[in-house]
PDB file of N, CA and C in Angstrom:
ATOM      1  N   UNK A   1      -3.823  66.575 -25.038  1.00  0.00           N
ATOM      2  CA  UNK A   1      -3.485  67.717 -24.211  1.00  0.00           C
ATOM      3  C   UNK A   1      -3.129  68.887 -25.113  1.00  0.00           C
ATOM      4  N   UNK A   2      -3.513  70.079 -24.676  1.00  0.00           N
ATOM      5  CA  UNK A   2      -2.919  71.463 -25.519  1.00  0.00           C
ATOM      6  C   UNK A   2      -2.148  71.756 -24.699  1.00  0.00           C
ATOM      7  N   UNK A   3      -0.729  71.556 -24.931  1.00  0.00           N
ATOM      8  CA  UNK A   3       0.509  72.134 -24.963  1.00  0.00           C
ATOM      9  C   UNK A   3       1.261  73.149 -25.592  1.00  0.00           C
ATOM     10  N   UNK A   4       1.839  73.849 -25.657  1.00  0.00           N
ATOM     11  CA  UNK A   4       2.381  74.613 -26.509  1.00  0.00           C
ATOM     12  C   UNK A   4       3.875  74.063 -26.893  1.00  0.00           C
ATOM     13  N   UNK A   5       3.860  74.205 -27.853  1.00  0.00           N
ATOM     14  CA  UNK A   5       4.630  73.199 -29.030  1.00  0.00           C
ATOM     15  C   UNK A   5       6.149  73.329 -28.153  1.00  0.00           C
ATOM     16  N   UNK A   6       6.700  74.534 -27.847  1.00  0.00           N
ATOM     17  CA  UNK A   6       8.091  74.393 -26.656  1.00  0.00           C
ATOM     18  C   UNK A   6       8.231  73.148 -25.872  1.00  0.00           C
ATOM     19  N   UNK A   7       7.109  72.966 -25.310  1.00  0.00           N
ATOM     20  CA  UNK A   7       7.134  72.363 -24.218  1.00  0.00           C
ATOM     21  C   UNK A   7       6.919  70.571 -24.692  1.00  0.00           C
ATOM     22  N   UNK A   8       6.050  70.484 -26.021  1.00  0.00           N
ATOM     23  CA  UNK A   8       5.994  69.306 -26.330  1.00  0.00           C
ATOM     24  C   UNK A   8       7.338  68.823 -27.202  1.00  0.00           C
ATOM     25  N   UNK A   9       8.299  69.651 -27.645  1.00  0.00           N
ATOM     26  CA  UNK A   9       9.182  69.413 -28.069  1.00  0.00           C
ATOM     27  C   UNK A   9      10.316  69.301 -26.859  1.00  0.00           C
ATOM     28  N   UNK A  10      10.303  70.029 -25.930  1.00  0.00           N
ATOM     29  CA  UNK A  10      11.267  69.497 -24.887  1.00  0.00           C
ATOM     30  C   UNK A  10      11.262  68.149 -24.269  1.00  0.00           C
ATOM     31  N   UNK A  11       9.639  68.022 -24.523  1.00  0.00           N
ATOM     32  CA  UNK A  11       9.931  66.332 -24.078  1.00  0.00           C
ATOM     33  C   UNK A  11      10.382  65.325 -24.710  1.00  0.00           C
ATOM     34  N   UNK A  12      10.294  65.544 -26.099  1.00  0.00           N
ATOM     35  CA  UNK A  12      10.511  64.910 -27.078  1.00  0.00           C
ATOM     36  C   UNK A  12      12.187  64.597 -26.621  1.00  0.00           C
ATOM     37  N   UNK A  13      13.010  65.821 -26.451  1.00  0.00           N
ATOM     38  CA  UNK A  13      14.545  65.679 -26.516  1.00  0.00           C
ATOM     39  C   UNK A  13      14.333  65.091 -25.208  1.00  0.00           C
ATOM     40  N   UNK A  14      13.769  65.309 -24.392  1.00  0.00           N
ATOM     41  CA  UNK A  14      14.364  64.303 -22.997  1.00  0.00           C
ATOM     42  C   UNK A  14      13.944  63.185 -23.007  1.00  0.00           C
ATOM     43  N   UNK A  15      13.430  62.193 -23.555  1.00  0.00           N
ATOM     44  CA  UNK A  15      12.668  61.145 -24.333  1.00  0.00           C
ATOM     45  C   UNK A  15      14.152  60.213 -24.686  1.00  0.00           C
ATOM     46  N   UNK A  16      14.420  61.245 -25.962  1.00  0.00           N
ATOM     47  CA  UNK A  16      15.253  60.939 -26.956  1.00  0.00           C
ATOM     48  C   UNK A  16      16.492  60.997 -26.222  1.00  0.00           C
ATOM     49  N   UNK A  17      16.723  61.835 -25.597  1.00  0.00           N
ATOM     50  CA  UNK A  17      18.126  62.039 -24.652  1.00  0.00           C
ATOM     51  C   UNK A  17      18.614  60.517 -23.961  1.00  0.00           C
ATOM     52  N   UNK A  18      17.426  60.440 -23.107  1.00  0.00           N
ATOM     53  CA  UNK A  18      17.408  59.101 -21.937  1.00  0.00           C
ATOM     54  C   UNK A  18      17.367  57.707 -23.332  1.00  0.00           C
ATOM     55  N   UNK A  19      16.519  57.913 -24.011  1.00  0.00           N
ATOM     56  CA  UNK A  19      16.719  56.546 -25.329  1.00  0.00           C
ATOM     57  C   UNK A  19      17.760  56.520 -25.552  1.00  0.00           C
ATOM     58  N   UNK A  20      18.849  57.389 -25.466  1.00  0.00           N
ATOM     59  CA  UNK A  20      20.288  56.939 -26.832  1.00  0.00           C
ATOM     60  C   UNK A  20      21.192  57.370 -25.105  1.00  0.00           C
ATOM     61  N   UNK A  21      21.359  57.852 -24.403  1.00  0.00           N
ATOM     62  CA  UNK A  21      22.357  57.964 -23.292  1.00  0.00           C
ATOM     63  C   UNK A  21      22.181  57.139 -22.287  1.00  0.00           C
ATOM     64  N   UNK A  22      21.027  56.266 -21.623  1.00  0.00           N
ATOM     65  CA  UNK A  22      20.923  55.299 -20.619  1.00  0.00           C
ATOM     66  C   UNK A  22      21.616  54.035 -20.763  1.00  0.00           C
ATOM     67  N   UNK A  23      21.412  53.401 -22.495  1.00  0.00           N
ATOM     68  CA  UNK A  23      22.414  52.562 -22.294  1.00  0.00           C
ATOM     69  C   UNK A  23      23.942  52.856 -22.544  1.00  0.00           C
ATOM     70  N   UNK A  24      23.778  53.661 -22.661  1.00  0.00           N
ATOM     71  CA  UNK A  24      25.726  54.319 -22.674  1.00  0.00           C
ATOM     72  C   UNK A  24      26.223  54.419 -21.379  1.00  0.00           C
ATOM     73  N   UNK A  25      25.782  54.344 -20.272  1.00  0.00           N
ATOM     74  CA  UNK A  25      26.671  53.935 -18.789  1.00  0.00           C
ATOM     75  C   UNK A  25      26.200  52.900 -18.757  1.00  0.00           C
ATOM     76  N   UNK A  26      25.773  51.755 -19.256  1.00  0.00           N
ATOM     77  CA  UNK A  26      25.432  50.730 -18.977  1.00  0.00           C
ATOM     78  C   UNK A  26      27.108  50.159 -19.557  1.00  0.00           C
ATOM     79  N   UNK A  27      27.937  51.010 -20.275  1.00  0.00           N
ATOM     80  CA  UNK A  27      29.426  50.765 -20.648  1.00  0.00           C
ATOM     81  C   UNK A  27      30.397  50.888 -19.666  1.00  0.00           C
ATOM     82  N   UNK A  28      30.090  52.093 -19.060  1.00  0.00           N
ATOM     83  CA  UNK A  28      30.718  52.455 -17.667  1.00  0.00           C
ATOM     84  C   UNK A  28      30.869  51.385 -16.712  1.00  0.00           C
ATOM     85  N   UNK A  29      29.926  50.603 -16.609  1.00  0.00           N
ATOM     86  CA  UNK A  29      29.988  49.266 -15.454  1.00  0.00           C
ATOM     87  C   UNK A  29      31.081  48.266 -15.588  1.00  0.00           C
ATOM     88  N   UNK A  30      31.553  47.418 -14.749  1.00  0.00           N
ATOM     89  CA  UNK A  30      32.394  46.840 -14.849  1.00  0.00           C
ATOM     90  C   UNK A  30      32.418  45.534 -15.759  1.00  0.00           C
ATOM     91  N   UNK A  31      30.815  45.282 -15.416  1.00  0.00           N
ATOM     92  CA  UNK A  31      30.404  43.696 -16.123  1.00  0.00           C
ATOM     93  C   UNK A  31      30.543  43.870 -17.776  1.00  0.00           C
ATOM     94  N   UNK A  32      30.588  45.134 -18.336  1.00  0.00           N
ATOM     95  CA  UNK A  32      30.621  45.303 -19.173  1.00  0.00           C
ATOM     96  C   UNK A  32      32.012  44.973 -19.978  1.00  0.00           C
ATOM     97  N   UNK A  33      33.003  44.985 -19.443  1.00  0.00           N
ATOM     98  CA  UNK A  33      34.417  44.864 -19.453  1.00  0.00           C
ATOM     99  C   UNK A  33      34.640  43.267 -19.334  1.00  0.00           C
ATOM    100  N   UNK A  34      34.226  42.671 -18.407  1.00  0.00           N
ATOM    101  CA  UNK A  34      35.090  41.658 -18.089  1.00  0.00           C
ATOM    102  C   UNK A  34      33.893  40.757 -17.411  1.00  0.00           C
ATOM    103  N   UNK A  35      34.144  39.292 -18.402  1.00  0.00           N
ATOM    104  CA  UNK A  35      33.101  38.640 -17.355  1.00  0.00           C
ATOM    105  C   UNK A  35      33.694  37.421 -16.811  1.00  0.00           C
ATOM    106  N   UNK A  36      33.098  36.857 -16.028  1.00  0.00           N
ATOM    107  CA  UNK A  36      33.874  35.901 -15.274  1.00  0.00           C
ATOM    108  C   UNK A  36      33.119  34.078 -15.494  1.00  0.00           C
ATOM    109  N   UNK A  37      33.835  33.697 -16.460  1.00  0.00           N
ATOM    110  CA  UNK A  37      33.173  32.355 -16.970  1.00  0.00           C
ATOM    111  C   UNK A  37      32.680  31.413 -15.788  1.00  0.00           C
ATOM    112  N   UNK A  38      33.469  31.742 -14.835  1.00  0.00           N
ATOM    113  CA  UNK A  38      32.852  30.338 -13.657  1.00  0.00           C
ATOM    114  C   UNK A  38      31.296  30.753 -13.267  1.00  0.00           C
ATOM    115  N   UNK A  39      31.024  32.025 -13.652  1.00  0.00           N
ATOM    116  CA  UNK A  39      29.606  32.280 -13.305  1.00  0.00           C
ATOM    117  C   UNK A  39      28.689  32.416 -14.691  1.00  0.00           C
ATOM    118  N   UNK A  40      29.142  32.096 -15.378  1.00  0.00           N
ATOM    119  CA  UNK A  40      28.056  32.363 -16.436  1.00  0.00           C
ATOM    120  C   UNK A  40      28.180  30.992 -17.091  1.00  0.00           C
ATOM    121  N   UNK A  41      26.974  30.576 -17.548  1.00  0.00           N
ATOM    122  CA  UNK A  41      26.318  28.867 -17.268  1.00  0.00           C
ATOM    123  C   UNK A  41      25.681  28.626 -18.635  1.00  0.00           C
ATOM    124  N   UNK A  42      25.481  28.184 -19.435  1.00  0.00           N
ATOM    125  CA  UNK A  42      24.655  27.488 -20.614  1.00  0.00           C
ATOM    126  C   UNK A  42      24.649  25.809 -20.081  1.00  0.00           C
ATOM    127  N   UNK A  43      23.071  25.428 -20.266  1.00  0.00           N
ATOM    128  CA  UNK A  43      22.784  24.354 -20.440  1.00  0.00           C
ATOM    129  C   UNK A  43      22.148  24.115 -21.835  1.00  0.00           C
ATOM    130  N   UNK A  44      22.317  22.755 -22.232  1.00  0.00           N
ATOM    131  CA  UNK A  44      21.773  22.891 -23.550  1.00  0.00           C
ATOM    132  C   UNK A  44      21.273  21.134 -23.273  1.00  0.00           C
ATOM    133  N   UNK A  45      19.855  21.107 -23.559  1.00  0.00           N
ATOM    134  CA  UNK A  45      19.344  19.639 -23.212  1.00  0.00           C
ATOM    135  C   UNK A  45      19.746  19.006 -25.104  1.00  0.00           C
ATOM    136  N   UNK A  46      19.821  17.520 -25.090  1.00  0.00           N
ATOM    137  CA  UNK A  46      19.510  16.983 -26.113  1.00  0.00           C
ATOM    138  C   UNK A  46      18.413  16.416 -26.728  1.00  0.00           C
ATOM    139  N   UNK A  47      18.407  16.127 -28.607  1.00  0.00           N
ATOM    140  CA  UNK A  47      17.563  15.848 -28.946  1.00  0.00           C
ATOM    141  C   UNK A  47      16.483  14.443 -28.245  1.00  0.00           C
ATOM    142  N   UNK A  48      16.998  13.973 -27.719  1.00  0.00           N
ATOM    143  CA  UNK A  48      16.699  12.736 -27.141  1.00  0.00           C
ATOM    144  C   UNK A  48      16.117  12.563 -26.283  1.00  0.00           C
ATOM    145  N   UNK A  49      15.904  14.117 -25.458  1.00  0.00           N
ATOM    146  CA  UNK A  49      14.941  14.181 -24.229  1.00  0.00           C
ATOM    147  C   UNK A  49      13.981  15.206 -24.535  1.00  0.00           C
ATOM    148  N   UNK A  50      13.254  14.994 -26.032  1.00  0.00           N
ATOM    149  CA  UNK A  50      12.333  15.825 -26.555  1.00  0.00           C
ATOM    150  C   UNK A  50      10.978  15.105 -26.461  1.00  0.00           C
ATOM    151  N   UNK A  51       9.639  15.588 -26.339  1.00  0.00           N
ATOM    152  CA  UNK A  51       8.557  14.652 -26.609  1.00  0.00           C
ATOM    153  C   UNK A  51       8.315  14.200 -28.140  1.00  0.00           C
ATOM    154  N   UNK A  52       7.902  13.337 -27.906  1.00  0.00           N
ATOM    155  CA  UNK A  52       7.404  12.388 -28.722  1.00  0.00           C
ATOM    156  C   UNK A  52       6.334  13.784 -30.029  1.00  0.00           C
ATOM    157  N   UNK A  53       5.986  13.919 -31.441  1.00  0.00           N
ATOM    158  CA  UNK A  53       5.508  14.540 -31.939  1.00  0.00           C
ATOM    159  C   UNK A  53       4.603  14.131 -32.120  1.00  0.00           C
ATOM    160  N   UNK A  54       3.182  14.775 -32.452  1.00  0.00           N
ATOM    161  CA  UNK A  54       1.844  14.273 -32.741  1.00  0.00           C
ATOM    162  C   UNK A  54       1.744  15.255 -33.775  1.00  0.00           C
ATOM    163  N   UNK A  55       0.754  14.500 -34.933  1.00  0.00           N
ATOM    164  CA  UNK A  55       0.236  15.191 -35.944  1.00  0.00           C
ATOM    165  C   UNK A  55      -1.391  15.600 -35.293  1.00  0.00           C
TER     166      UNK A  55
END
């Protein structure tokens, strides 16, 4: 596209703006603060219920 360089540089900063400030209210949220262990879950299977390896 021929743009004139103003205009391709403004996008550039609103690009760059939304890249480095979107996840910065992602701080603002609450989950961010405080989480609540009865809901957050890890399973972890053992070696023992792995398949068998083939060469």
């Amino acid at each position: 596209m021929n743009r004139p360089k103003a205009q391709q540089s403004r996008d550039g900063e609103v690009i760059g703006g939304a890249f480095f400030l979107l996840p910065l209210l992602g701080l603002i949220a609450p989950g961010a603060w405080e989480q609540d262990p009865s809901t957050i879950g890890i399973t972890l299977e053992s070696d023992a219920n792995q398949p068998a390896q083939t060469r």
